[in-house]
C-alpha atoms as a PDB file:
ATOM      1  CA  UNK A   1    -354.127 -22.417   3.962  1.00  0.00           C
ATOM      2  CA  UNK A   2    -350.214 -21.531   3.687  1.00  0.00           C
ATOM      3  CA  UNK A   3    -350.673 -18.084   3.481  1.00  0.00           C
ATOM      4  CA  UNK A   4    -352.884 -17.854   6.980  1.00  0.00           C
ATOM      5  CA  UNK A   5    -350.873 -19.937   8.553  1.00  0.00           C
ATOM      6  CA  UNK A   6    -347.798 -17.709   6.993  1.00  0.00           C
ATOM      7  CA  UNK A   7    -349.583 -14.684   8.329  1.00  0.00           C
ATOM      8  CA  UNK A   8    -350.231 -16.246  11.995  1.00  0.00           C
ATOM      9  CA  UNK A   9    -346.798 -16.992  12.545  1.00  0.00           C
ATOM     10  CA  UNK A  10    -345.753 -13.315  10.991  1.00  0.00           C
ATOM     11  CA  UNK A  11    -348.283 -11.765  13.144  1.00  0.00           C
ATOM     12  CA  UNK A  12    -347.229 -13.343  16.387  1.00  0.00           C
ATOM     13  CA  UNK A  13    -343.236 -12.578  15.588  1.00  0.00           C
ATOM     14  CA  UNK A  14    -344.478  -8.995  15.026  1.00  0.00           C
ATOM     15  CA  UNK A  15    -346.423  -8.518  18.298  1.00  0.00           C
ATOM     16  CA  UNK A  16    -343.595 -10.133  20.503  1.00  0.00           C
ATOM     17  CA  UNK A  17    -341.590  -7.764  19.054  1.00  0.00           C
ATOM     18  CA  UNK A  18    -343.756  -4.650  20.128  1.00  0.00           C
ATOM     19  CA  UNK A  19    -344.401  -5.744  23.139  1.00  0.00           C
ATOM     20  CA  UNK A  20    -340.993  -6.797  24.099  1.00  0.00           C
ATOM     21  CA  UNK A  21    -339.295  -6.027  27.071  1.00  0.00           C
ATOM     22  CA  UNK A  22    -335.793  -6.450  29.276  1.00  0.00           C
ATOM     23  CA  UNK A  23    -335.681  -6.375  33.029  1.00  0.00           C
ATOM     24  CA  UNK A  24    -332.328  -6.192  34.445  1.00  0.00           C
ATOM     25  CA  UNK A  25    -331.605  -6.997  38.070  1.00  0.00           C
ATOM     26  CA  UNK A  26    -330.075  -4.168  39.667  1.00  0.00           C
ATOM     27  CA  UNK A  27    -327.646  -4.344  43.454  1.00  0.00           C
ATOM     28  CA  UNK A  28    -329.141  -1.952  45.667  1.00  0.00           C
ATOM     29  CA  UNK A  29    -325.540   0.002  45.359  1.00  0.00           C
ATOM     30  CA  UNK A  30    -326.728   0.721  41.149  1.00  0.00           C
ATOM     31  CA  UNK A  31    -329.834   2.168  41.848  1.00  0.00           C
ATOM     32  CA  UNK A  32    -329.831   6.039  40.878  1.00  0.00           C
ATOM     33  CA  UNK A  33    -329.187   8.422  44.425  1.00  0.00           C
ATOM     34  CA  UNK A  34    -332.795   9.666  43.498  1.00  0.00           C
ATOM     35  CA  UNK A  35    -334.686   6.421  44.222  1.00  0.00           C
ATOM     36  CA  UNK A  36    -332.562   5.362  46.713  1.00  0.00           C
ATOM     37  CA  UNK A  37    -333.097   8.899  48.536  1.00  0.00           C
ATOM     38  CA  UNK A  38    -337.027   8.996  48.332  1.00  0.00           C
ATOM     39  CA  UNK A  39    -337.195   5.032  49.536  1.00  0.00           C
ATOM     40  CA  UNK A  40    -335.250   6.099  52.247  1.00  0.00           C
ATOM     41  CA  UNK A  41    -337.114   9.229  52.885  1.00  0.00           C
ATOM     42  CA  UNK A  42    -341.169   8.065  52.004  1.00  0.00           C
ATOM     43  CA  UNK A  43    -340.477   4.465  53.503  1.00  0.00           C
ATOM     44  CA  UNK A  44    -338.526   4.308  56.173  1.00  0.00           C
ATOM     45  CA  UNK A  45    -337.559   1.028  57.984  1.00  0.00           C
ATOM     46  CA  UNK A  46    -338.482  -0.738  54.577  1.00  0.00           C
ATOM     47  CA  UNK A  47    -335.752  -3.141  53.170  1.00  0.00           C
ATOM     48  CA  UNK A  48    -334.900  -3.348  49.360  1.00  0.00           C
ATOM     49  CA  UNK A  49    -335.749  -6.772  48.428  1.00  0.00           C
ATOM     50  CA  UNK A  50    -334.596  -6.320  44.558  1.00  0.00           C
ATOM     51  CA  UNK A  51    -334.450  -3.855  41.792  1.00  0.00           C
ATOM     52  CA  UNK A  52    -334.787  -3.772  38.397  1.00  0.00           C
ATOM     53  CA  UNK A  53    -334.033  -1.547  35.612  1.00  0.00           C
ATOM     54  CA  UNK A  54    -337.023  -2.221  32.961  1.00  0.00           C
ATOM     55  CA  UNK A  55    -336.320  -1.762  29.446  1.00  0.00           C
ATOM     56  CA  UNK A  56    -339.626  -1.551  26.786  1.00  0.00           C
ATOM     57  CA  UNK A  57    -338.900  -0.751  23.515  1.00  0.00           C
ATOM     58  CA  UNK A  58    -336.511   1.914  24.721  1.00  0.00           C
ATOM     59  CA  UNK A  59    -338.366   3.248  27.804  1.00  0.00           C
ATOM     60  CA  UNK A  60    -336.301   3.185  30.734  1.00  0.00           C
ATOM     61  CA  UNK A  61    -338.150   2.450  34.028  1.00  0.00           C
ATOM     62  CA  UNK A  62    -337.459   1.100  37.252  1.00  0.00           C
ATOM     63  CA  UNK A  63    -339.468  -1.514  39.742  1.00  0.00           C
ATOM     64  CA  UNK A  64    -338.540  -1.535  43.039  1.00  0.00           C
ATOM     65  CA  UNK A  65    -339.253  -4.179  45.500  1.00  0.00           C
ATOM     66  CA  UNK A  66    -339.481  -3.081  49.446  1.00  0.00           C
ATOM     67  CA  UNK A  67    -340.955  -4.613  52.530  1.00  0.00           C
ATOM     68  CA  UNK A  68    -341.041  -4.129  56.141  1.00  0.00           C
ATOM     69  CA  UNK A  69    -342.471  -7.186  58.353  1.00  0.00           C
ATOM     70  CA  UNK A  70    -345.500  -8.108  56.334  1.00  0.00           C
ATOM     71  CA  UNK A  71    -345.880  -5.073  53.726  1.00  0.00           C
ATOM     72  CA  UNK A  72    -344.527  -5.682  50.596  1.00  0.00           C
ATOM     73  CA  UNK A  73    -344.743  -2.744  47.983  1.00  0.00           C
ATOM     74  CA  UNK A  74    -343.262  -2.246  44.204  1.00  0.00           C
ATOM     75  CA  UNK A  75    -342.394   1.101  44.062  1.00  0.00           C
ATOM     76  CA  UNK A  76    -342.168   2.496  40.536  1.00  0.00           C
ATOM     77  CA  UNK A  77    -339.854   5.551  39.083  1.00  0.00           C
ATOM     78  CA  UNK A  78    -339.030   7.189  35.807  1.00  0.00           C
ATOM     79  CA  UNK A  79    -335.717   7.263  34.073  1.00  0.00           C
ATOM     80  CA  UNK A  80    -334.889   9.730  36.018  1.00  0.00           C
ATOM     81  CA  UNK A  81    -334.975   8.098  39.147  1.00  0.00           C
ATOM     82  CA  UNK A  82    -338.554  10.833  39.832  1.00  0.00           C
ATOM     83  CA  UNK A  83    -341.265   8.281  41.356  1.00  0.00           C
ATOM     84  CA  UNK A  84    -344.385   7.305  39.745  1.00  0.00           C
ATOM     85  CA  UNK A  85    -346.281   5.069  41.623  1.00  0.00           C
ATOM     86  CA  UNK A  86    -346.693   2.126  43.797  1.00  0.00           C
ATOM     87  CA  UNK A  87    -349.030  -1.074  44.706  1.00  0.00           C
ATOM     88  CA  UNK A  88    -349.258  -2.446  47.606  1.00  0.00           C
ATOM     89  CA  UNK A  89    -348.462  -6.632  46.565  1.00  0.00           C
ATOM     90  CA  UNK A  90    -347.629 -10.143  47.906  1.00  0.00           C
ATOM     91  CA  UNK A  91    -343.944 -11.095  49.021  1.00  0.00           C
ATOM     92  CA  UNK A  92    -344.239 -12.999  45.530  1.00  0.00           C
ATOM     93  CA  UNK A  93    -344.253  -9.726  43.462  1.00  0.00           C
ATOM     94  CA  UNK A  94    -340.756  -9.211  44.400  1.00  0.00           C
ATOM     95  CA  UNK A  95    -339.881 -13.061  42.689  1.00  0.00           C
ATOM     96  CA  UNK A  96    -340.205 -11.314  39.236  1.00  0.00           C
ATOM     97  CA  UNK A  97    -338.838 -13.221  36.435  1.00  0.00           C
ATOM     98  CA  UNK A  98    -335.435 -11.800  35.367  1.00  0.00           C
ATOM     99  CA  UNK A  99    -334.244 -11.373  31.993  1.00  0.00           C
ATOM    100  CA  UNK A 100    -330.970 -10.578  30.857  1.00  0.00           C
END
């Protein structure tokens, strides 16, 4: 009985370890001139609501957070600041949980 419940605990430590990640909150004035070049290029009139600079197990990413009246959209680029995607979302996408 000690040893699975040994194991459980070891188990869980080791998975929130591989699956950890930080998100940093970014300013607007931190964000890399790429990004910050194609928002204002691909979505004009859109206002940066926040940014964050993702870190997963040493994979640098960031989310984006822009909306114009009622469109809200999380933009998402490489660690280069090259874009990768978006989705269309809810004004509460851009309440992420931060942690530093």
């Amino acid at each position: 009985m000690m040893k699975k419940v040994l194991m459980i605990f070891f188990l869980g430590i080791f998975s929130s370890l591989i699956f950890a990640q930080t998100k940093t909150e970014l300013k607007t004035t931190e964000l890399q001139k790429p990004i910050s070049e194609y928002i204002s290029k691909n979505f004009t009139g859109y206002t940066i609501v926040k940014a964050f600079k993702v870190d997963a197990k040493g994979i640098i990413t960031f989310d984006v957070c822009v909306s114009k009246d009622k469109n809200h959209e999380k933009l998402f680029f490489d660690k280069d600041g090259k874009f990768v995607r978006k989705e269309s979302c809810s004004n509460e996408c851009c309440q992420d949980t931060i942690k530093k």
